[in-house]
N, C-alpha and C. Protein backbone atom coordinates (compact mmCIF):
# COMPACT_ATOMS: atom_id res chain seq x y z
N UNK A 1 45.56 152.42 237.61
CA UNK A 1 45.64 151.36 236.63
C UNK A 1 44.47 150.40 236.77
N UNK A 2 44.37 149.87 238.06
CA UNK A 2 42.54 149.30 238.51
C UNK A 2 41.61 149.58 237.56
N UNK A 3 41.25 150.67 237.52
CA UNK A 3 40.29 151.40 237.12
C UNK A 3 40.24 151.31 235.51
N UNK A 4 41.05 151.63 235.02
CA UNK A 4 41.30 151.61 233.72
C UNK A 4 41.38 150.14 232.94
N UNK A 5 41.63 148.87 233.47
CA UNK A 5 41.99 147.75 233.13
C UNK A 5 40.43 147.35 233.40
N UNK A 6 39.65 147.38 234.17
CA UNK A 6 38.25 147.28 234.70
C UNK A 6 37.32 147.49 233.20
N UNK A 7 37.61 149.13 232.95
CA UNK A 7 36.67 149.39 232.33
C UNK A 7 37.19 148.94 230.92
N UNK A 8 38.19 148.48 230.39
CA UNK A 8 38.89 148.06 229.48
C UNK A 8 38.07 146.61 229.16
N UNK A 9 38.31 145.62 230.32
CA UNK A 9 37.48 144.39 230.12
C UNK A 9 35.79 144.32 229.97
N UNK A 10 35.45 145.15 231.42
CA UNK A 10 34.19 144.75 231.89
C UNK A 10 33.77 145.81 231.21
N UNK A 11 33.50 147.10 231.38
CA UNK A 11 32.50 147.76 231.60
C UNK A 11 33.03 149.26 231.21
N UNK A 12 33.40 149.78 229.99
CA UNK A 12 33.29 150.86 229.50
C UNK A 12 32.51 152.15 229.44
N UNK A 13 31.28 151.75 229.58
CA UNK A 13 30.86 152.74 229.70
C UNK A 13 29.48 152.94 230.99
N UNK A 14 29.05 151.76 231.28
CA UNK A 14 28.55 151.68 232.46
C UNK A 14 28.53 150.62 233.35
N UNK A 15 28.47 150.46 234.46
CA UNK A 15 28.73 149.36 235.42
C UNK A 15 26.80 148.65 235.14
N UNK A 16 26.31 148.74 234.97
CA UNK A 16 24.84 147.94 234.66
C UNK A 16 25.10 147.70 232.96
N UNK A 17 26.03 147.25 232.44
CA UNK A 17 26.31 147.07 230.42
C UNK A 17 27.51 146.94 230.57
N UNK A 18 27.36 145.21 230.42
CA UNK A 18 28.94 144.77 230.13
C UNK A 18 29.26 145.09 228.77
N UNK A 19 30.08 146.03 228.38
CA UNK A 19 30.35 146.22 227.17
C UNK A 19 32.13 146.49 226.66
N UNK A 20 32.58 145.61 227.46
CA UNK A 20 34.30 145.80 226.95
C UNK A 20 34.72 144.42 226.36
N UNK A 21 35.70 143.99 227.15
CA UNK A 21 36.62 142.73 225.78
C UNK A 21 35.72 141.57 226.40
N UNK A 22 35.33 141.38 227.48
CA UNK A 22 34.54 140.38 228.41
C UNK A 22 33.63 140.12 227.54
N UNK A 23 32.85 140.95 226.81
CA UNK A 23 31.39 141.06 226.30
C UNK A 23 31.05 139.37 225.92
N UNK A 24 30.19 138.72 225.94
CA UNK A 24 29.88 137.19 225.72
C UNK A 24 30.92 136.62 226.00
N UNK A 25 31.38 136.96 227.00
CA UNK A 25 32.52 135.70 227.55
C UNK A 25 31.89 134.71 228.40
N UNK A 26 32.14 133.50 228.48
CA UNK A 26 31.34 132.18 228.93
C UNK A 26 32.10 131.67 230.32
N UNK A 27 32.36 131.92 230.88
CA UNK A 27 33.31 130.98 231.87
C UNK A 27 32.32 129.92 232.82
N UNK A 28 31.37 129.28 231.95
CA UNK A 28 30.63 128.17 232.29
C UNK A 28 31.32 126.74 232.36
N UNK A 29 31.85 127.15 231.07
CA UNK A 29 32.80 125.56 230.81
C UNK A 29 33.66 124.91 231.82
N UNK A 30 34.52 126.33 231.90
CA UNK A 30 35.60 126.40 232.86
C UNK A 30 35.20 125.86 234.48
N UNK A 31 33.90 125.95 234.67
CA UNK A 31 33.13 126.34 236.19
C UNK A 31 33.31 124.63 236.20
N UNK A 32 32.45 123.90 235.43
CA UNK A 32 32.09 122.77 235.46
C UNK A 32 33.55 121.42 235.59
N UNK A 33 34.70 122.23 235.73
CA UNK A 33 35.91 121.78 235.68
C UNK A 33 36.62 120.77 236.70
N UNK A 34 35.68 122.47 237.68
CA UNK A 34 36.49 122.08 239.31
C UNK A 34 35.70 121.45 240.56
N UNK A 35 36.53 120.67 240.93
CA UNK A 35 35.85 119.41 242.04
C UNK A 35 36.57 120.04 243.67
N UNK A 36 35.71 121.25 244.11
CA UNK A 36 36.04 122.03 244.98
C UNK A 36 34.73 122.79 245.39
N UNK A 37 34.36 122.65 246.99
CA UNK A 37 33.65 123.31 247.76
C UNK A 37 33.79 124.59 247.34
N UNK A 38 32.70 125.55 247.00
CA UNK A 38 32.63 126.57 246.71
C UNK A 38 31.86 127.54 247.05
N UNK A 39 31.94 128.29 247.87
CA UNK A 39 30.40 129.94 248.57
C UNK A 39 30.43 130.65 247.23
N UNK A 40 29.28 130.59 246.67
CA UNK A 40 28.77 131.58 245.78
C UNK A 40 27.97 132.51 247.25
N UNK A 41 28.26 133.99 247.54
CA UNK A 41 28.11 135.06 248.13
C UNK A 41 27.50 136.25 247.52
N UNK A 42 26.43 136.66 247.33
CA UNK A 42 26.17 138.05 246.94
C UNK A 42 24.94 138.80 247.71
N UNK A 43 24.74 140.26 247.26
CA UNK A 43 23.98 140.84 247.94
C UNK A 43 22.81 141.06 247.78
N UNK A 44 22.01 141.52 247.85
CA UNK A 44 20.24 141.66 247.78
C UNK A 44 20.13 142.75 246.83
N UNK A 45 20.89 143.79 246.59
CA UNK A 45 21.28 144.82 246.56
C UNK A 45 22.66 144.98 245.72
N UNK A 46 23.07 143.95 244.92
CA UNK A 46 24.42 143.28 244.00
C UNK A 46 23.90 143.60 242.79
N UNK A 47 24.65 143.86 241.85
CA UNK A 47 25.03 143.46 240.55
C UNK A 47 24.61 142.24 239.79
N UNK A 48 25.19 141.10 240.65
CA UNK A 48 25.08 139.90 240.48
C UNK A 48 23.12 139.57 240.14
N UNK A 49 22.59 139.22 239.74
CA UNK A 49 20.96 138.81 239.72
C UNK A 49 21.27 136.80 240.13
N UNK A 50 19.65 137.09 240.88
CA UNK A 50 19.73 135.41 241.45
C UNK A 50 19.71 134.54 240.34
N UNK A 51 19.60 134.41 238.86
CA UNK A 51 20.00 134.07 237.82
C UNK A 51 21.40 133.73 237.58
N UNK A 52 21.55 134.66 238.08
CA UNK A 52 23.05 134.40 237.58
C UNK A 52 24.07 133.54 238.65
N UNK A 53 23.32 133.94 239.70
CA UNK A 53 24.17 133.20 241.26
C UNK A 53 23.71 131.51 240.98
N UNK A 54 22.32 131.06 240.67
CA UNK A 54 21.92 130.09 240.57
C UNK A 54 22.49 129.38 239.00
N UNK A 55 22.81 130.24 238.56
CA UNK A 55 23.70 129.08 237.08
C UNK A 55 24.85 128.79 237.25
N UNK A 56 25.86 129.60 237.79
CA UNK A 56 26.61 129.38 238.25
C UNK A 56 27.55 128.46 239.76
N UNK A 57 25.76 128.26 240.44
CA UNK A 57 26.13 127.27 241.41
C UNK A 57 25.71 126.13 240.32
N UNK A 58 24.94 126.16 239.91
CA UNK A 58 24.62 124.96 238.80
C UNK A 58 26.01 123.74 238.26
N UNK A 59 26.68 125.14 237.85
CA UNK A 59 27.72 124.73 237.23
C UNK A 59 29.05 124.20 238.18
N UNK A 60 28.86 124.47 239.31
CA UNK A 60 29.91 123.58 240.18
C UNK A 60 29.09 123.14 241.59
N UNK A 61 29.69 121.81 240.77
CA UNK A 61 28.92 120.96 242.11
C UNK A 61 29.29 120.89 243.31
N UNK A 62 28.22 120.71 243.97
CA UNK A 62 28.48 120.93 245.50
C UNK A 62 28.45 122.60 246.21
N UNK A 63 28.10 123.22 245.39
CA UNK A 63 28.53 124.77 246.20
C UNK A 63 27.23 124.91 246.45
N UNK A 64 27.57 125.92 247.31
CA UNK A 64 26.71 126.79 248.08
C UNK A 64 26.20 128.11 247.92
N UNK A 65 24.63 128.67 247.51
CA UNK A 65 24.96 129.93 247.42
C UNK A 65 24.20 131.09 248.34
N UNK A 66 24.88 131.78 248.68
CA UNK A 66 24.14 133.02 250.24
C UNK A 66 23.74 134.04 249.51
N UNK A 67 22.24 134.53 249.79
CA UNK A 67 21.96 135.61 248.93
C UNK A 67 21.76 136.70 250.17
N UNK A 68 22.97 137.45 250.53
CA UNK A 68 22.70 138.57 251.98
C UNK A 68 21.78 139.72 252.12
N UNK A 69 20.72 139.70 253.00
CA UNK A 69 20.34 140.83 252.84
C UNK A 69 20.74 142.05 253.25
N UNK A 70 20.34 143.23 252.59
CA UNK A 70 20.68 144.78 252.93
C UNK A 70 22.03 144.70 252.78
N UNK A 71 23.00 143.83 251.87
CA UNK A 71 24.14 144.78 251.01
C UNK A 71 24.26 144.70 249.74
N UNK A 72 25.36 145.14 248.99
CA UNK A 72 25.41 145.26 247.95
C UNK A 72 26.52 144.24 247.76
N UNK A 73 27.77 145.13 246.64
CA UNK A 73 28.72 143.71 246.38
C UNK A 73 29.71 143.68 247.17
N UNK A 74 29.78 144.30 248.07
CA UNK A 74 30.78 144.48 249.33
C UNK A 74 30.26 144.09 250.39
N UNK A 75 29.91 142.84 250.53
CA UNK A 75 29.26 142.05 252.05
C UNK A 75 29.73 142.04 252.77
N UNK A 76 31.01 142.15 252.57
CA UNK A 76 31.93 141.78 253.66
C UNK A 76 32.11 143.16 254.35
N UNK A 77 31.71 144.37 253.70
CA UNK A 77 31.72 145.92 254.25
C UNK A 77 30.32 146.12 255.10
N UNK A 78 29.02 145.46 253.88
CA UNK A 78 27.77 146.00 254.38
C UNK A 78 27.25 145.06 255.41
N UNK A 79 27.49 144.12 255.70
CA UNK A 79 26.96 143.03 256.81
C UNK A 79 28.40 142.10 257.20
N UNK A 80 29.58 143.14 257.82
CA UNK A 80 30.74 142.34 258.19
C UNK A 80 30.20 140.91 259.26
N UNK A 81 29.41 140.98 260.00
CA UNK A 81 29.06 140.17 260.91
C UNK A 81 28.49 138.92 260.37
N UNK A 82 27.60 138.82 259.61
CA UNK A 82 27.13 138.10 258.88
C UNK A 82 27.86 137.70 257.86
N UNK A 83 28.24 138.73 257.12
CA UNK A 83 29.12 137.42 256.18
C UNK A 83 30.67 136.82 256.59
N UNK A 84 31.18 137.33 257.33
CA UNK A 84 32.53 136.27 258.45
C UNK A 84 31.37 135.31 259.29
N UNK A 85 30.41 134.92 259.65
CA UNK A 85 29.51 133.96 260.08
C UNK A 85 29.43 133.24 259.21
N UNK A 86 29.13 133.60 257.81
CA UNK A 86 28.80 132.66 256.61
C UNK A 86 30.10 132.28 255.82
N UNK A 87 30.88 132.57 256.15
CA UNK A 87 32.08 132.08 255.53
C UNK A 87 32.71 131.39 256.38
N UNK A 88 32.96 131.42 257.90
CA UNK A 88 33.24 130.54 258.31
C UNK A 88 32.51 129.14 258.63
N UNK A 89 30.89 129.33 258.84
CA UNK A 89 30.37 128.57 258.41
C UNK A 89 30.73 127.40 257.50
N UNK A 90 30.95 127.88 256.25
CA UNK A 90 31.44 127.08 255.04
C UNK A 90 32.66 126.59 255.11
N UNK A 91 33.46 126.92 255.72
CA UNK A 91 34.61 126.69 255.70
C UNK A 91 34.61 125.50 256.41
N UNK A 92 34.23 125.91 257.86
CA UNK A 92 33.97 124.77 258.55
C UNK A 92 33.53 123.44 258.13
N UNK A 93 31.98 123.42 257.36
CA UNK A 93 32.12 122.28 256.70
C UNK A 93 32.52 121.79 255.79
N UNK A 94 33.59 122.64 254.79
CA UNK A 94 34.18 121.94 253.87
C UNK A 94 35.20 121.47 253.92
N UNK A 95 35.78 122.00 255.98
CA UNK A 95 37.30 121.01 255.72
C UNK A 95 37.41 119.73 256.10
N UNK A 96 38.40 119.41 255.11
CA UNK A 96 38.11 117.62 255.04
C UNK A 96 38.22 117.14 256.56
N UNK A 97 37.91 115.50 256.84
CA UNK A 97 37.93 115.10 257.78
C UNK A 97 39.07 114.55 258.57
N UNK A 98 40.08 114.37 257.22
CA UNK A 98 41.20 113.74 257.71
C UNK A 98 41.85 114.77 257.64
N UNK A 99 42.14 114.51 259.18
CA UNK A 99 43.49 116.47 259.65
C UNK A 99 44.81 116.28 259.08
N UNK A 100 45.27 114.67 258.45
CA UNK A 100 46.60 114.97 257.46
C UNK A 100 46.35 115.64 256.95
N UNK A 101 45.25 115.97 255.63
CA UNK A 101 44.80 116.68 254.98
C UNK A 101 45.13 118.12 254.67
């Protein structure tokens, strides 16, 4: 069902041509919404283009974005070491100061 709902939205007929129900979908607006620490994460070797990582940090303030080298969109597969370093990293400094919190 994954698979089929995937290519239904995103990507019908190839994973490089967004061409399903997604097609000019904007979720810029939406980005600019939220007042939340955020890791923008991708790979050297991603889908994602630094265009697109950089508009999207644009669009929510305060984030952060890691561009990993030597993986693709599975960082967390192709450089497990590095990216649990960079995520806890972030984590670390985004939790608040007050430990009620």
């Amino acid at each position: 069902m994954g698979w089929d709902v995937l290519r239904e939205l995103w990507v019908s007929r190839s994973d490089f041509h967004i061409d399903g129900n997604l097609k000019g979908f904007d979720l810029t607006p939406g980005l600019r919404k939220l007042k939340i620490p955020t890791l923008i994460i991708y790979g050297d070797h991603d889908l994602l283009t630094d265009a697109t990582a950089r508009e999207t940090a644009s669009a929510l303030a305060g984030s952060r974005v890691i561009r990993m080298p030597n993986c693709g969109h599975s960082q967390f597969a192709d450089q497990p070491v590095a990216f649990l370093e960079a995520v806890s990293t972030f984590l670390t400094a985004a939790r608040p100061t007050d430990e009620r919190l």
